[in-house]
C-alpha atoms as a PDB file:
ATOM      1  CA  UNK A   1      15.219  20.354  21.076  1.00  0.00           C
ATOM      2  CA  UNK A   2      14.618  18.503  18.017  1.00  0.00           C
ATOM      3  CA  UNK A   3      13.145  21.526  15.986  1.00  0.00           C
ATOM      4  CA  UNK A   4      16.535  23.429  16.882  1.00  0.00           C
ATOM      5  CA  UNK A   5      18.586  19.775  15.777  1.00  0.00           C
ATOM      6  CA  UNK A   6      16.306  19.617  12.723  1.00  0.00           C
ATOM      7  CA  UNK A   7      17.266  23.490  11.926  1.00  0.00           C
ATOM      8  CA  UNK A   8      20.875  22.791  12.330  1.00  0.00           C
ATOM      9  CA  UNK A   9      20.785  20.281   9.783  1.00  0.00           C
ATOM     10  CA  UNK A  10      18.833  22.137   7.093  1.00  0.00           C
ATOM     11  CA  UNK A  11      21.502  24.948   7.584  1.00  0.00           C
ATOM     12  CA  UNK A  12      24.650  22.402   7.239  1.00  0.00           C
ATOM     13  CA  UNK A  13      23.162  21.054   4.236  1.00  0.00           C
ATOM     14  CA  UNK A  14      21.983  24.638   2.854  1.00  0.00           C
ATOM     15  CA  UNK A  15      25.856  25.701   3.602  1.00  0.00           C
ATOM     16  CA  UNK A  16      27.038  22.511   1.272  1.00  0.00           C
ATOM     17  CA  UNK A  17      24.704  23.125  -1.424  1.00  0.00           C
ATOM     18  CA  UNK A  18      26.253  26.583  -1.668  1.00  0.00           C
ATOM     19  CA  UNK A  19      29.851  25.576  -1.307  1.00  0.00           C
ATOM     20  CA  UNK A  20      28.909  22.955  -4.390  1.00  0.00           C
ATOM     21  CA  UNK A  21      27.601  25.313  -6.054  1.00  0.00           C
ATOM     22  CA  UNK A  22      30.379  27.519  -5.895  1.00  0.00           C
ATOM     23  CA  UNK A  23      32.836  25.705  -6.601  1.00  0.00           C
ATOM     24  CA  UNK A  24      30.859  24.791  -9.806  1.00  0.00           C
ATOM     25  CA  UNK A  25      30.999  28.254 -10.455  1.00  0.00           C
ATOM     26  CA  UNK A  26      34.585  28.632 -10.203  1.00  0.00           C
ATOM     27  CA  UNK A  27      35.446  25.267 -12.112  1.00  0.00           C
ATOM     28  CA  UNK A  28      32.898  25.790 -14.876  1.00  0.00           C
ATOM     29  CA  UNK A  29      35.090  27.847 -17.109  1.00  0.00           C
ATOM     30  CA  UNK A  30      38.106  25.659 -17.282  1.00  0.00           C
ATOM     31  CA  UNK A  31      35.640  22.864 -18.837  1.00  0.00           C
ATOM     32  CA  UNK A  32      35.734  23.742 -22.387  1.00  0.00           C
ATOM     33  CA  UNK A  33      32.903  21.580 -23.986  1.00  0.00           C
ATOM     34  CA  UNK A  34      30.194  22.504 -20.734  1.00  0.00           C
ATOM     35  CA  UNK A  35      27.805  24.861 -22.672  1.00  0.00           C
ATOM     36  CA  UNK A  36      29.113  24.429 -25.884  1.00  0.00           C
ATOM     37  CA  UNK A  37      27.510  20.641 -26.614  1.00  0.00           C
ATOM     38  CA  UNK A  38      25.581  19.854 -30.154  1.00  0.00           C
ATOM     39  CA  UNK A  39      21.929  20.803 -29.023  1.00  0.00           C
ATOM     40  CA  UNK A  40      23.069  23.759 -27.286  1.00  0.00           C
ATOM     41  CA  UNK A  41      21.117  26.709 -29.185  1.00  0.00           C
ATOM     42  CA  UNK A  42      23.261  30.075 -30.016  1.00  0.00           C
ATOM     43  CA  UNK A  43      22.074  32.839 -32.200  1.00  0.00           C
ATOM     44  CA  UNK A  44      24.129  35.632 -32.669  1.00  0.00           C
ATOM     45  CA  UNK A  45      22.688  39.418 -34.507  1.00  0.00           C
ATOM     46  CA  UNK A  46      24.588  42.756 -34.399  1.00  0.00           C
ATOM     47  CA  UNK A  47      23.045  43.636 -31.088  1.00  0.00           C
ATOM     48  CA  UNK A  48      22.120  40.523 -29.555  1.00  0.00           C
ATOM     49  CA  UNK A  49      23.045  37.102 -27.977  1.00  0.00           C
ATOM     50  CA  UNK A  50      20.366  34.876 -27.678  1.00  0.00           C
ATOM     51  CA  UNK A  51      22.137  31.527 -25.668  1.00  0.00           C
ATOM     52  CA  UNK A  52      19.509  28.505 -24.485  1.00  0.00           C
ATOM     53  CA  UNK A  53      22.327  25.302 -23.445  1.00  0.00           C
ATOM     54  CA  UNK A  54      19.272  22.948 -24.075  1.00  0.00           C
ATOM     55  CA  UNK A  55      21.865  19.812 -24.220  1.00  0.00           C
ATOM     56  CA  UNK A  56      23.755  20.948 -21.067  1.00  0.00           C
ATOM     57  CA  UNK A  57      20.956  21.444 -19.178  1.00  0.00           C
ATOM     58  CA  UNK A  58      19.039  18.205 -19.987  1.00  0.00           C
ATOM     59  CA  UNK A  59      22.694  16.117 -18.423  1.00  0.00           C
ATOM     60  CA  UNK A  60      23.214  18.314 -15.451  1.00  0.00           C
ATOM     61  CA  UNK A  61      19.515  17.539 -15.193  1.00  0.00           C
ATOM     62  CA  UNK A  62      19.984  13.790 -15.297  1.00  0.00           C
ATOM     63  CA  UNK A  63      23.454  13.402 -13.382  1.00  0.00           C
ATOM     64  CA  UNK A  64      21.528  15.020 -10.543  1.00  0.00           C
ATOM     65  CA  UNK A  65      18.780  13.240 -10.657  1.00  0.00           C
ATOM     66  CA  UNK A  66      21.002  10.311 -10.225  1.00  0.00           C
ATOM     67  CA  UNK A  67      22.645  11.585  -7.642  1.00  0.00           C
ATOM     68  CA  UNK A  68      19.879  12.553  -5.466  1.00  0.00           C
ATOM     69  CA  UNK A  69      17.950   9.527  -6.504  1.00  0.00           C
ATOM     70  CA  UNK A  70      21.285   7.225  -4.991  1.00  0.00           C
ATOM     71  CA  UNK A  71      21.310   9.680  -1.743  1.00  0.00           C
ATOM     72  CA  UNK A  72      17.511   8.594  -0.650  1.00  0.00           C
ATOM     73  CA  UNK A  73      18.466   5.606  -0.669  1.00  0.00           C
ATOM     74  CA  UNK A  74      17.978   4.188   2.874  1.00  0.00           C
END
């Protein structure tokens, strides 16, 4: 029985991760400086977008470190 408990939870916590993520993907938009921060690399031709949100990418980086650094915690 524990394999099936230990299953369970791996699929509750799989189901949050995507319900997070989600709504990030739904909220994202209506935060007008995410993706647009000084670091954030555009370059913009005719025919072509190049986009790299170095900046953005190095906080969501740390704020989840953080977070999953303050979950472990036991």
């Amino acid at each position: 029985m524990d394999g099936i408990h230990f299953f369970g939870k791996i699929l509750i916590i799989f189901g949050l991760i995507c319900i997070v993520v989600g709504v990030f993907f739904v909220l994202a938009p209506k935060i007008p400086w995410l993706g647009r921060l000084p670091g954030d690399i555009m370059i913009k031709r005719e025919n072509f977008t190049f986009y790299f949100p170095l900046t953005t990418s190095i906080i969501a980086s740390v704020v989840l470190s953080v977070i999953l650094i303050l979950l472990n915690r036991k």
